[in-house]
Protein backbone atom coordinates (compact mmCIF):
# COMPACT_ATOMS: atom_id res chain seq x y z
CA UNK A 1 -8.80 -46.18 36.81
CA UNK A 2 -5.32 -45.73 35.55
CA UNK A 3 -6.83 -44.86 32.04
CA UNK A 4 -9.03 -42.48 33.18
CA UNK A 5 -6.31 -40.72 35.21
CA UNK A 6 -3.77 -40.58 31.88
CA UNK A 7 -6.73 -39.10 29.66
CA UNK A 8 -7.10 -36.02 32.01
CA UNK A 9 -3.21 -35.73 32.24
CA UNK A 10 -3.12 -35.31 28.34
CA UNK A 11 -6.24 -33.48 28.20
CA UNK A 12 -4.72 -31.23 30.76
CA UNK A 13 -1.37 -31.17 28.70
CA UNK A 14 -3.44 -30.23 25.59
CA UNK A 15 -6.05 -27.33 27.12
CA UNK A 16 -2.44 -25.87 28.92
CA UNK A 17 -0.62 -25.86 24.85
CA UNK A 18 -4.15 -24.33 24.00
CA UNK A 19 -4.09 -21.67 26.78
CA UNK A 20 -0.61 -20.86 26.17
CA UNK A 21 -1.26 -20.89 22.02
CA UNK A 22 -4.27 -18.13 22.79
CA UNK A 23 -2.18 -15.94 24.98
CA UNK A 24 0.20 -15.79 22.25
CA UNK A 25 -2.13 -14.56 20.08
CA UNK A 26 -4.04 -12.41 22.51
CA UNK A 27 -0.57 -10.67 23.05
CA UNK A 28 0.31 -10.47 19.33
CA UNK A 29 -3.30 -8.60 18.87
CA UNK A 30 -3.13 -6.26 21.74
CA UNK A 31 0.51 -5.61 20.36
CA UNK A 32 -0.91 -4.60 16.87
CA UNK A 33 -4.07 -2.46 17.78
CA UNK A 34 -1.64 -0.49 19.99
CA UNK A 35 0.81 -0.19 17.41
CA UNK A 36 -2.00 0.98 14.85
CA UNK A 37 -4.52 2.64 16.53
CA UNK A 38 -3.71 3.55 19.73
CA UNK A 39 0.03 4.89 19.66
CA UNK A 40 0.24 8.89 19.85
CA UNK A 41 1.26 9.73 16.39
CA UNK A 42 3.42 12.24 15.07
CA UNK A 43 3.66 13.76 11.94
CA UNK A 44 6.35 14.07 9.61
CA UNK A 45 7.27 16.42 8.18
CA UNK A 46 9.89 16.17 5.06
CA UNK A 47 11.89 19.33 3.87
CA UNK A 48 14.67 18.70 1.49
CA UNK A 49 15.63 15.26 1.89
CA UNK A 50 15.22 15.09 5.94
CA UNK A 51 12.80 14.50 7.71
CA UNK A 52 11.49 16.52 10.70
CA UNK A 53 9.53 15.31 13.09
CA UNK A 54 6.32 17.75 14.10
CA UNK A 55 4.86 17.72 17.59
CA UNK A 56 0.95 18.36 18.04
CA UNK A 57 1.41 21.97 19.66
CA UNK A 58 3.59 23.07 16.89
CA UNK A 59 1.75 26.15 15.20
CA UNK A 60 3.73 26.74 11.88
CA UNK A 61 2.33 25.24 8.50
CA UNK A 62 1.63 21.74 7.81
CA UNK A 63 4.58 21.22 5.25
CA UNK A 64 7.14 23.69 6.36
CA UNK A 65 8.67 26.13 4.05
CA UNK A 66 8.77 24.74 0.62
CA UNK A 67 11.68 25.01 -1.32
CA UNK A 68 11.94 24.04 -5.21
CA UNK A 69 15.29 23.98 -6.31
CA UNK A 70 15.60 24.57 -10.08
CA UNK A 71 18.89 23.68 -10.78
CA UNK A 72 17.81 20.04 -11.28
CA UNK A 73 16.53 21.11 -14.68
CA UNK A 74 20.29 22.10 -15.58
CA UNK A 75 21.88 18.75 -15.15
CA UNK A 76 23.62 16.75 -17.72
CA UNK A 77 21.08 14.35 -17.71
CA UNK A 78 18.02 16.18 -18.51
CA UNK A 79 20.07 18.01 -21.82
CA UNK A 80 21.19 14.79 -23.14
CA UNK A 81 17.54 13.86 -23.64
CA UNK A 82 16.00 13.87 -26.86
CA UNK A 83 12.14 14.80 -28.20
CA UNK A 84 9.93 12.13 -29.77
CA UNK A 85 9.73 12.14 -33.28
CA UNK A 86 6.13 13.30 -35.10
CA UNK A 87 3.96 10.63 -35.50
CA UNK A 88 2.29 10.63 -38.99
CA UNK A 89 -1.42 10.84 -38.77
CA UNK A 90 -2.92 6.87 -40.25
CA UNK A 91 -3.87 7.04 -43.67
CA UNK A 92 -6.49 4.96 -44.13
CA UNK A 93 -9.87 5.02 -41.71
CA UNK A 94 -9.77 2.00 -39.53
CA UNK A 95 -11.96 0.36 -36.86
CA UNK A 96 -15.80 1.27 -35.87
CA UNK A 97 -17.59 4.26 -36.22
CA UNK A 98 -18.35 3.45 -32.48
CA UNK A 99 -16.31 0.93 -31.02
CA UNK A 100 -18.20 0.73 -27.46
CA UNK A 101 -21.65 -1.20 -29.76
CA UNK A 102 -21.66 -4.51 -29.64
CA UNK A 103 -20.40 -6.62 -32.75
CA UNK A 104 -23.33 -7.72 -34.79
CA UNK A 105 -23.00 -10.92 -36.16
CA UNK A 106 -24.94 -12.04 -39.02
CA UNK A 107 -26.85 -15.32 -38.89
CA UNK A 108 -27.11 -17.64 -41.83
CA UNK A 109 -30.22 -19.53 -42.21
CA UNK A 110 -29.12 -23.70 -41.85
């Protein structure tokens, strides 16, 4: 009688770990679908280097008024670059007339 009574105390210890183990993970799910899916999003909207947040009712455009600025292309950087040289043409013809056919290879008779 005494077994019987400790194998439903740690069968009752065990399904109570289990129980707590899946609410854990039912939590954690419900956590991430809300998170994901269900959350009201916003949309950002990035001007410059900031970003602006954009409510649903707002009715200018989508991306804001863009701006380019064209000084970038007047830094010290981009004048101390230098072009490629020409690469010569190859000489001589090499590979396949069509390189995309298979390779035939020639059997010898044994």
């Amino acid at each position: 009688m005494a077994d019987v009574l400790i194998k439903s105390k740690k069968e009752q210890t065990k399904q109570r770990i289990l129980i707590a183990i899946f609410l854990v993970v039912l939590i954690i799910t419900l956590f991430v679908l809300w998170w994901g899916f269900l959350k009201p999003s916003t949309s950002t909207v990035y001007i410059g280097n900031t970003a602006v947040p954009k409510s649903a009712g707002d009715s200018s455009s989508q991306y804001g008024d863009v701006k380019i600025d064209f000084n970038v292309l007047e830094s010290q950087f981009l004048k101390e670059l230098q072009t490629f040289k020409n690469i010569a043409p190859l000489q001589k013809n090499s590979g396949r007339d069509n390189p995309f056919l298979p390779l035939e290879v020639k059997e010898e008779g044994i």
